[in-house]
Structures are given as structure tokens and as C-alpha cells.
PDB file of N, CA and C in Angstrom:
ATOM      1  N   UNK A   1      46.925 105.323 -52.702  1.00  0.00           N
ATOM      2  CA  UNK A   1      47.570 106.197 -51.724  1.00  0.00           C
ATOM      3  C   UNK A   1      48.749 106.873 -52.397  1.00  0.00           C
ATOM      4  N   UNK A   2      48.909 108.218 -52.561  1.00  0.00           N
ATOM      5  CA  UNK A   2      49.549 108.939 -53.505  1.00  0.00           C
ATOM      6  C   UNK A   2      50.963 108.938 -52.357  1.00  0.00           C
ATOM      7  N   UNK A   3      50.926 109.134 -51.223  1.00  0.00           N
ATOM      8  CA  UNK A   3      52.417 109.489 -50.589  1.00  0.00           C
ATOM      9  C   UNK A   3      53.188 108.047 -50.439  1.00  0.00           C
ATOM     10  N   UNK A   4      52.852 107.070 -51.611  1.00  0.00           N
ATOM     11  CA  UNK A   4      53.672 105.528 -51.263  1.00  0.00           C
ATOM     12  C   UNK A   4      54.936 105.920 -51.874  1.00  0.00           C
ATOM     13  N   UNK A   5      55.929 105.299 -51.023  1.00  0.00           N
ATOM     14  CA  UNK A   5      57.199 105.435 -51.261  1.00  0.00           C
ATOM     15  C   UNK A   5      57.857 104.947 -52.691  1.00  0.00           C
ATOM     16  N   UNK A   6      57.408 103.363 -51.944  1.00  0.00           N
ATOM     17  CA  UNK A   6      57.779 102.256 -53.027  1.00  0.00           C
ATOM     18  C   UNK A   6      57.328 101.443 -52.767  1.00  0.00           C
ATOM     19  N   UNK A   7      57.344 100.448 -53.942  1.00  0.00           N
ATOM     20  CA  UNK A   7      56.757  99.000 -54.267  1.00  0.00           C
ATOM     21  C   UNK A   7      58.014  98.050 -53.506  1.00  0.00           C
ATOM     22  N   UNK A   8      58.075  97.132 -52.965  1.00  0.00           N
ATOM     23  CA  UNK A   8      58.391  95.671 -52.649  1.00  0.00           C
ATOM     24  C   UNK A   8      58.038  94.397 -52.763  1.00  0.00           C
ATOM     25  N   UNK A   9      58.670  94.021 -53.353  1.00  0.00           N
ATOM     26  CA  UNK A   9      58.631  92.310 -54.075  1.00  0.00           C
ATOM     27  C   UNK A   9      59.076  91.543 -53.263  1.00  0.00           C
ATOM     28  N   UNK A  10      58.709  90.092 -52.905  1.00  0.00           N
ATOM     29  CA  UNK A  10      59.700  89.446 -52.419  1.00  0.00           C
ATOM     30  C   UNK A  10      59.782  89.840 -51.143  1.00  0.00           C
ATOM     31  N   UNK A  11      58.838  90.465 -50.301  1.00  0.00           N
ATOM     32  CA  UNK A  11      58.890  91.011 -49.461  1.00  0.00           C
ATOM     33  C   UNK A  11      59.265  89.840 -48.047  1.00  0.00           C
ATOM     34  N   UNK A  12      60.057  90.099 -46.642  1.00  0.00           N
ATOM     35  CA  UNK A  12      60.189  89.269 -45.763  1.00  0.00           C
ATOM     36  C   UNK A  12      60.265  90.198 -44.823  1.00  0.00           C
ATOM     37  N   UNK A  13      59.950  89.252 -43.504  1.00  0.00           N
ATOM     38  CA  UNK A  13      60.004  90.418 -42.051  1.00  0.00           C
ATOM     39  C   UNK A  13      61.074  89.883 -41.696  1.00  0.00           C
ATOM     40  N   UNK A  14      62.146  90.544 -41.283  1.00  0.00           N
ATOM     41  CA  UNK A  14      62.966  90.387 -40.296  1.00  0.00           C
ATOM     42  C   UNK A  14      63.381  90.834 -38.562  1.00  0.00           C
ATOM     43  N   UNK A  15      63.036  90.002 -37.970  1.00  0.00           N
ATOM     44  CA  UNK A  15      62.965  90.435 -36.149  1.00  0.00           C
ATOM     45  C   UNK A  15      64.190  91.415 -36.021  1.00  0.00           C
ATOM     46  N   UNK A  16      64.066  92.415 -35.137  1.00  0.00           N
ATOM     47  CA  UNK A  16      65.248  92.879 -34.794  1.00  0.00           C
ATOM     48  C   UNK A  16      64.678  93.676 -33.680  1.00  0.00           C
ATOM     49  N   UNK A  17      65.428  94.513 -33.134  1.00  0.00           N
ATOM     50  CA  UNK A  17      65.524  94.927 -31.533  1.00  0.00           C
ATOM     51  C   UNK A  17      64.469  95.917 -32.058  1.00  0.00           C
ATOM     52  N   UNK A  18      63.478  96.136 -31.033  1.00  0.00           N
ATOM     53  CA  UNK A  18      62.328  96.898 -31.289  1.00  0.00           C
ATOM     54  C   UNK A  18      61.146  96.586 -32.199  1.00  0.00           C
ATOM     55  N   UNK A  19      61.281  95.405 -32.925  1.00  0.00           N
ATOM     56  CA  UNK A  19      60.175  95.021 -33.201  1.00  0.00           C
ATOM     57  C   UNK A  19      60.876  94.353 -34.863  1.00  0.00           C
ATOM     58  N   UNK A  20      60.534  94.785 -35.822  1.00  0.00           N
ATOM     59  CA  UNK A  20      60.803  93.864 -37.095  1.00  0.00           C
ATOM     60  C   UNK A  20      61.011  95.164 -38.303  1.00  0.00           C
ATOM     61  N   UNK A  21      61.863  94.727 -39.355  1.00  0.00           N
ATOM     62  CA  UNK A  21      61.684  95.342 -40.782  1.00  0.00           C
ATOM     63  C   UNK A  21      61.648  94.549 -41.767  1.00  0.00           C
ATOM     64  N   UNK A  22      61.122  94.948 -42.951  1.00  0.00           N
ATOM     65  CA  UNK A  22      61.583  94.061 -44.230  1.00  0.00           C
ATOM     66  C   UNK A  22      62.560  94.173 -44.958  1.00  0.00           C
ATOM     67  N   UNK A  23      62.655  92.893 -46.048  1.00  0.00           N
ATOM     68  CA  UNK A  23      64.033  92.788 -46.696  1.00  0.00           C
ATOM     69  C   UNK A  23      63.171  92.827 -47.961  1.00  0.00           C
ATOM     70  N   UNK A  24      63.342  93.025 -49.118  1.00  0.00           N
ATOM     71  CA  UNK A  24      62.773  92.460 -50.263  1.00  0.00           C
ATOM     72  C   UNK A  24      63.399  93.829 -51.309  1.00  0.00           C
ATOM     73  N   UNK A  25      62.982  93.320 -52.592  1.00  0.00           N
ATOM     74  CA  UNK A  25      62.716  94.232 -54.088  1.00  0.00           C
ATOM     75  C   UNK A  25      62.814  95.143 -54.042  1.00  0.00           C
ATOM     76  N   UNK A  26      62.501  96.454 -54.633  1.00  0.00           N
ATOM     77  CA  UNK A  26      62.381  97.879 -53.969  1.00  0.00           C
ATOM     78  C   UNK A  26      62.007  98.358 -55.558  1.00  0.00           C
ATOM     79  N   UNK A  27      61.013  98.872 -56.113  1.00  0.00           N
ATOM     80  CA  UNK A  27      61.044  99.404 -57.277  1.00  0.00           C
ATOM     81  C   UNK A  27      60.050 100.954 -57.327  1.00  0.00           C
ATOM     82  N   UNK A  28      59.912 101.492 -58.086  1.00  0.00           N
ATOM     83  CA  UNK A  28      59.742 103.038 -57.670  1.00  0.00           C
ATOM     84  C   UNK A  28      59.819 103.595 -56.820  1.00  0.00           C
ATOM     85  N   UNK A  29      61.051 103.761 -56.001  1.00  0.00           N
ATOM     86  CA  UNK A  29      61.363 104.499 -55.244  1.00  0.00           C
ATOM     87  C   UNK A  29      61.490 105.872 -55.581  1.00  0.00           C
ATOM     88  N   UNK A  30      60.375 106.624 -54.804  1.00  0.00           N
ATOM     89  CA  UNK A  30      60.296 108.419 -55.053  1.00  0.00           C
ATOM     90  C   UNK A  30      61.131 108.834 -55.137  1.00  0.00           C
ATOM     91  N   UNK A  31      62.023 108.466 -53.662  1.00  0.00           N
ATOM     92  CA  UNK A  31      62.972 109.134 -53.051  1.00  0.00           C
ATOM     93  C   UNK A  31      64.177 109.108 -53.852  1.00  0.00           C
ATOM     94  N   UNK A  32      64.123 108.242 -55.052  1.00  0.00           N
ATOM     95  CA  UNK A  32      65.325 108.109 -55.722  1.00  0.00           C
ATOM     96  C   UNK A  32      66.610 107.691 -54.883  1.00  0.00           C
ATOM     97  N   UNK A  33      66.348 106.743 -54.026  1.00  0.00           N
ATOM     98  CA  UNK A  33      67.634 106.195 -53.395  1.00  0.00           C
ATOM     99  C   UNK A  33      68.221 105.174 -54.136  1.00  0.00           C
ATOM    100  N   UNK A  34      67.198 104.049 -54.310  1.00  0.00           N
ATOM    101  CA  UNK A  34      67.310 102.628 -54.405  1.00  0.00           C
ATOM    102  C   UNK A  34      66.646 102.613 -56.133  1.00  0.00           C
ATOM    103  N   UNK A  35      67.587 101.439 -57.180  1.00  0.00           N
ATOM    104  CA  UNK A  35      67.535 101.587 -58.414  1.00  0.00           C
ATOM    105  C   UNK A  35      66.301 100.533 -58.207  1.00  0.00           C
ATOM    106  N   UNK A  36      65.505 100.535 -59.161  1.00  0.00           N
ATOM    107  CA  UNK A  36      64.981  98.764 -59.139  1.00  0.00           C
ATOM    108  C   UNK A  36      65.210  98.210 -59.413  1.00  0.00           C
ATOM    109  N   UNK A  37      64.470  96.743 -58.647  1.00  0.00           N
ATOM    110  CA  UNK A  37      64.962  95.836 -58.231  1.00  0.00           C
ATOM    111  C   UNK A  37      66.471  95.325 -57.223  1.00  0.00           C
ATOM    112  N   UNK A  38      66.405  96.631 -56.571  1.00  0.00           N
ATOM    113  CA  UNK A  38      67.705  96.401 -55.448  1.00  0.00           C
ATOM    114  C   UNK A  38      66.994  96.024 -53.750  1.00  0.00           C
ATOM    115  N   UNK A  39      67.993  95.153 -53.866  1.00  0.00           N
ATOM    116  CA  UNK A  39      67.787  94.090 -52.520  1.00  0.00           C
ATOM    117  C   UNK A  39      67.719  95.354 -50.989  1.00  0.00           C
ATOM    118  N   UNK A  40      66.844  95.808 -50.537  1.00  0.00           N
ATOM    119  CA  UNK A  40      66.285  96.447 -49.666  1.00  0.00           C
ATOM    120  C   UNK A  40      66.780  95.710 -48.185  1.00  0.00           C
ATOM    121  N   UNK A  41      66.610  96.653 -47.214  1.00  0.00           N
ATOM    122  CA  UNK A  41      66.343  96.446 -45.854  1.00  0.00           C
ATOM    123  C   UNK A  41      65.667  97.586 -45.339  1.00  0.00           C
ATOM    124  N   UNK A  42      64.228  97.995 -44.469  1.00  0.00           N
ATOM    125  CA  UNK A  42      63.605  99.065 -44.310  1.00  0.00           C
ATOM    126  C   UNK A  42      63.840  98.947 -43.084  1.00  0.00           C
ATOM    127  N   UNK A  43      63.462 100.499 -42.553  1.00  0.00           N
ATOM    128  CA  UNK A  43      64.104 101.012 -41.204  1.00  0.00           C
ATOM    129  C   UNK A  43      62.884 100.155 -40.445  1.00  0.00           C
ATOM    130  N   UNK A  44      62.669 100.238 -39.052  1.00  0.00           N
ATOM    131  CA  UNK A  44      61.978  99.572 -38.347  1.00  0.00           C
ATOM    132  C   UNK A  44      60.255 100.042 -38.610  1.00  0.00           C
ATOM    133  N   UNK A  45      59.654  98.737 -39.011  1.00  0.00           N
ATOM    134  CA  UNK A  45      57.989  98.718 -39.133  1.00  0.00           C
ATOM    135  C   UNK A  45      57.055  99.439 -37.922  1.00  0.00           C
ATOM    136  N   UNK A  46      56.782 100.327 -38.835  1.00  0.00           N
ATOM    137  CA  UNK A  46      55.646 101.152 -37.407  1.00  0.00           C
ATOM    138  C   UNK A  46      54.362 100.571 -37.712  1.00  0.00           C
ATOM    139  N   UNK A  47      53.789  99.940 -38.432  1.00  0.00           N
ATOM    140  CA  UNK A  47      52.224  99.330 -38.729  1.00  0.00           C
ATOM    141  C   UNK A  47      52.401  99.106 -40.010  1.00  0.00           C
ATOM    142  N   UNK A  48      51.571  98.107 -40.378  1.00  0.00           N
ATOM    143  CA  UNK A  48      50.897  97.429 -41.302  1.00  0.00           C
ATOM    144  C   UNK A  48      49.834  96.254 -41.276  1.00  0.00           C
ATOM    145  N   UNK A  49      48.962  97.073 -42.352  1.00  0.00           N
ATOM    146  CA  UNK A  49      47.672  97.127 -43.115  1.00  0.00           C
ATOM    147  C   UNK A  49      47.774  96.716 -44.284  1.00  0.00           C
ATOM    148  N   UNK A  50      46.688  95.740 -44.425  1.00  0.00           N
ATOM    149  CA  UNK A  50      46.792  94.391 -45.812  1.00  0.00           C
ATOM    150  C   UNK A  50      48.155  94.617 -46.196  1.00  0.00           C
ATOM    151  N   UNK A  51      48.605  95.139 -47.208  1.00  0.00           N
ATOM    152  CA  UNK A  51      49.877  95.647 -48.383  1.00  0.00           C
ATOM    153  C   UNK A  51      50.727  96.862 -47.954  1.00  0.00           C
ATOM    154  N   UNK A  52      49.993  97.519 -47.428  1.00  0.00           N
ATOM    155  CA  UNK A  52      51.043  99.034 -46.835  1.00  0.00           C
ATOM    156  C   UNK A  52      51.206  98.443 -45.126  1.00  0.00           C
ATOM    157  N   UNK A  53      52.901  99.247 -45.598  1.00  0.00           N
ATOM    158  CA  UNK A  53      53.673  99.114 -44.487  1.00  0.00           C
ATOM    159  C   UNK A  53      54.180 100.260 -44.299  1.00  0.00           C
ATOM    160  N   UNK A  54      54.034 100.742 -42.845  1.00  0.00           N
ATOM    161  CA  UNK A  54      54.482 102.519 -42.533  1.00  0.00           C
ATOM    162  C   UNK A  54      55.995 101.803 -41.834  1.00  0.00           C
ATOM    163  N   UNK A  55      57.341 102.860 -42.304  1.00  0.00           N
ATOM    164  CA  UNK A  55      58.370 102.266 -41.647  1.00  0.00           C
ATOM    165  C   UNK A  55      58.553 103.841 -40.957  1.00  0.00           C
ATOM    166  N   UNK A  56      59.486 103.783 -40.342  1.00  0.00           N
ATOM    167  CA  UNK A  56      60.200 105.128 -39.666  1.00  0.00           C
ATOM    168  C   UNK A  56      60.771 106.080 -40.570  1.00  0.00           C
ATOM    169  N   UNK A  57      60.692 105.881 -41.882  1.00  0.00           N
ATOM    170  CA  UNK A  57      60.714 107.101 -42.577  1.00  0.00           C
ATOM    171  C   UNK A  57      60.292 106.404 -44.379  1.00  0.00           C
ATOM    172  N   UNK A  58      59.781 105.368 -44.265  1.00  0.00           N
ATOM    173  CA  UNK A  58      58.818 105.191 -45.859  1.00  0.00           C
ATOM    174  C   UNK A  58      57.597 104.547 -45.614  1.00  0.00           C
ATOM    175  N   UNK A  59      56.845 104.700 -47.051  1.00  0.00           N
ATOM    176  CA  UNK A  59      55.448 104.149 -46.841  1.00  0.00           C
ATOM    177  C   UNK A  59      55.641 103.105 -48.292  1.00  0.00           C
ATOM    178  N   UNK A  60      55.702 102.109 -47.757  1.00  0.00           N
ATOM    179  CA  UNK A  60      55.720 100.671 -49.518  1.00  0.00           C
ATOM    180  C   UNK A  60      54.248 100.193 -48.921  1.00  0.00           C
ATOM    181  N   UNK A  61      54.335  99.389 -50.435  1.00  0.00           N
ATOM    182  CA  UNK A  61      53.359  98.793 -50.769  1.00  0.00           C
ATOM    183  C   UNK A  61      53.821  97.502 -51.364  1.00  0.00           C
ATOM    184  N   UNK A  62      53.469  96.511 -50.706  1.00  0.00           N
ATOM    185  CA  UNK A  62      54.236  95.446 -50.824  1.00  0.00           C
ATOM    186  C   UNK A  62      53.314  94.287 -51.669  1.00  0.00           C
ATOM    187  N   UNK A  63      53.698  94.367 -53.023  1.00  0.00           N
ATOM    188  CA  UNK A  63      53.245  93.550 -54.253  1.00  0.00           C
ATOM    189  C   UNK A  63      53.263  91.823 -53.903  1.00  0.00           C
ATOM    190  N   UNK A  64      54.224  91.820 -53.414  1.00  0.00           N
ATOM    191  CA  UNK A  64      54.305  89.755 -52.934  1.00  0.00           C
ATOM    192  C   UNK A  64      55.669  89.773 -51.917  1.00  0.00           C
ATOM    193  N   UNK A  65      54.982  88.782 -51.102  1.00  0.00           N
ATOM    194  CA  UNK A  65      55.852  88.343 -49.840  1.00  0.00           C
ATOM    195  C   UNK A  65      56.502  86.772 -50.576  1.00  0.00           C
ATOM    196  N   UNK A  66      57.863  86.864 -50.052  1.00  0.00           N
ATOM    197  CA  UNK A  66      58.262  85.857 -50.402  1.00  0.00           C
ATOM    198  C   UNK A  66      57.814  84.196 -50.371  1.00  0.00           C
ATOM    199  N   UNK A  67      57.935  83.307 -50.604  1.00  0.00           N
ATOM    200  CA  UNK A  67      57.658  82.027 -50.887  1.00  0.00           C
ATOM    201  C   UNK A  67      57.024  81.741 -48.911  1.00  0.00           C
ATOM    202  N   UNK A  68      57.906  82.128 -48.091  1.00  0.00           N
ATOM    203  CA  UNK A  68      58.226  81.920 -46.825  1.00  0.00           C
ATOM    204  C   UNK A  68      56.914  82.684 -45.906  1.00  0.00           C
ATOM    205  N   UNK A  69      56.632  83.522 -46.632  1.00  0.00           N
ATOM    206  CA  UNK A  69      55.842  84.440 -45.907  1.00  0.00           C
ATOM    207  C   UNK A  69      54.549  84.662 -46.408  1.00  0.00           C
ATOM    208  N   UNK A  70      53.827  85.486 -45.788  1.00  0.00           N
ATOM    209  CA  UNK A  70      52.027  85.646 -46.096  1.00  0.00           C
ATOM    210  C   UNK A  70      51.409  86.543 -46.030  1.00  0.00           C
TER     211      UNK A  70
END
């Protein structure tokens, strides 16, 4: 999928008002925000499918969920 944002490592869900986001890794980021390997928080999860996760304004692809998660 060519419009992926970025990769996430270490990936975790975190609950929050309206439903959940993740915390994790962050490495090729298009958008050139985030350097790699910087500790992430994504805006709120609109769906996800096996590895891709659509947020409210990125599309990752999430390489490994943390120890905690699946």
C-alpha cells in the first residue's frame, strides 16, 4: 500500500474518549514529522486490518505489537 504513512514498532492501544490510539516506534515517516525510532502517540484509530491502522489523519503499518499486545 503506497499511501502508508509509517511503520510502528512496539506498537500498543491505548483507550481514550472515543475509542483508542496507539503508542509505539514510528520509523519512515513521509510526513517528515517524527525522526526514527521516536516514541509516538497516533490521533484516534478509525479501523484496523491485520497490520494497517487508518488513524484520523495517518495510515501505519504496524511491524510488532508490544510484548503486552497481539
Amino acid at each position: 500500500m503506497s499511501n502508508i504513512t509509517g511503520r510502528l514498532l512496539n506498537a500498543r492501544r491505548q483507550p481514550c474518549a472515543g475509542g483508542y490510539v496507539l503508542t509505539g516506534e514510528v520509523y519512515e515517516d513521509k510526513l517528515g514529522r517524527f525522526h526514527d525510532g521516536a516514541e509516538i502517540r497516533t490521533s484516534l484509530v478509525v479501523s484496523e486490518e491485520d497490520c494497517i491502522v487508518l488513524t484520523a489523519y495517518s495510515i501505519y503499518e504496524v511491524e510488532s505489537w508490544a510484548a503486552t499486545e497481539g
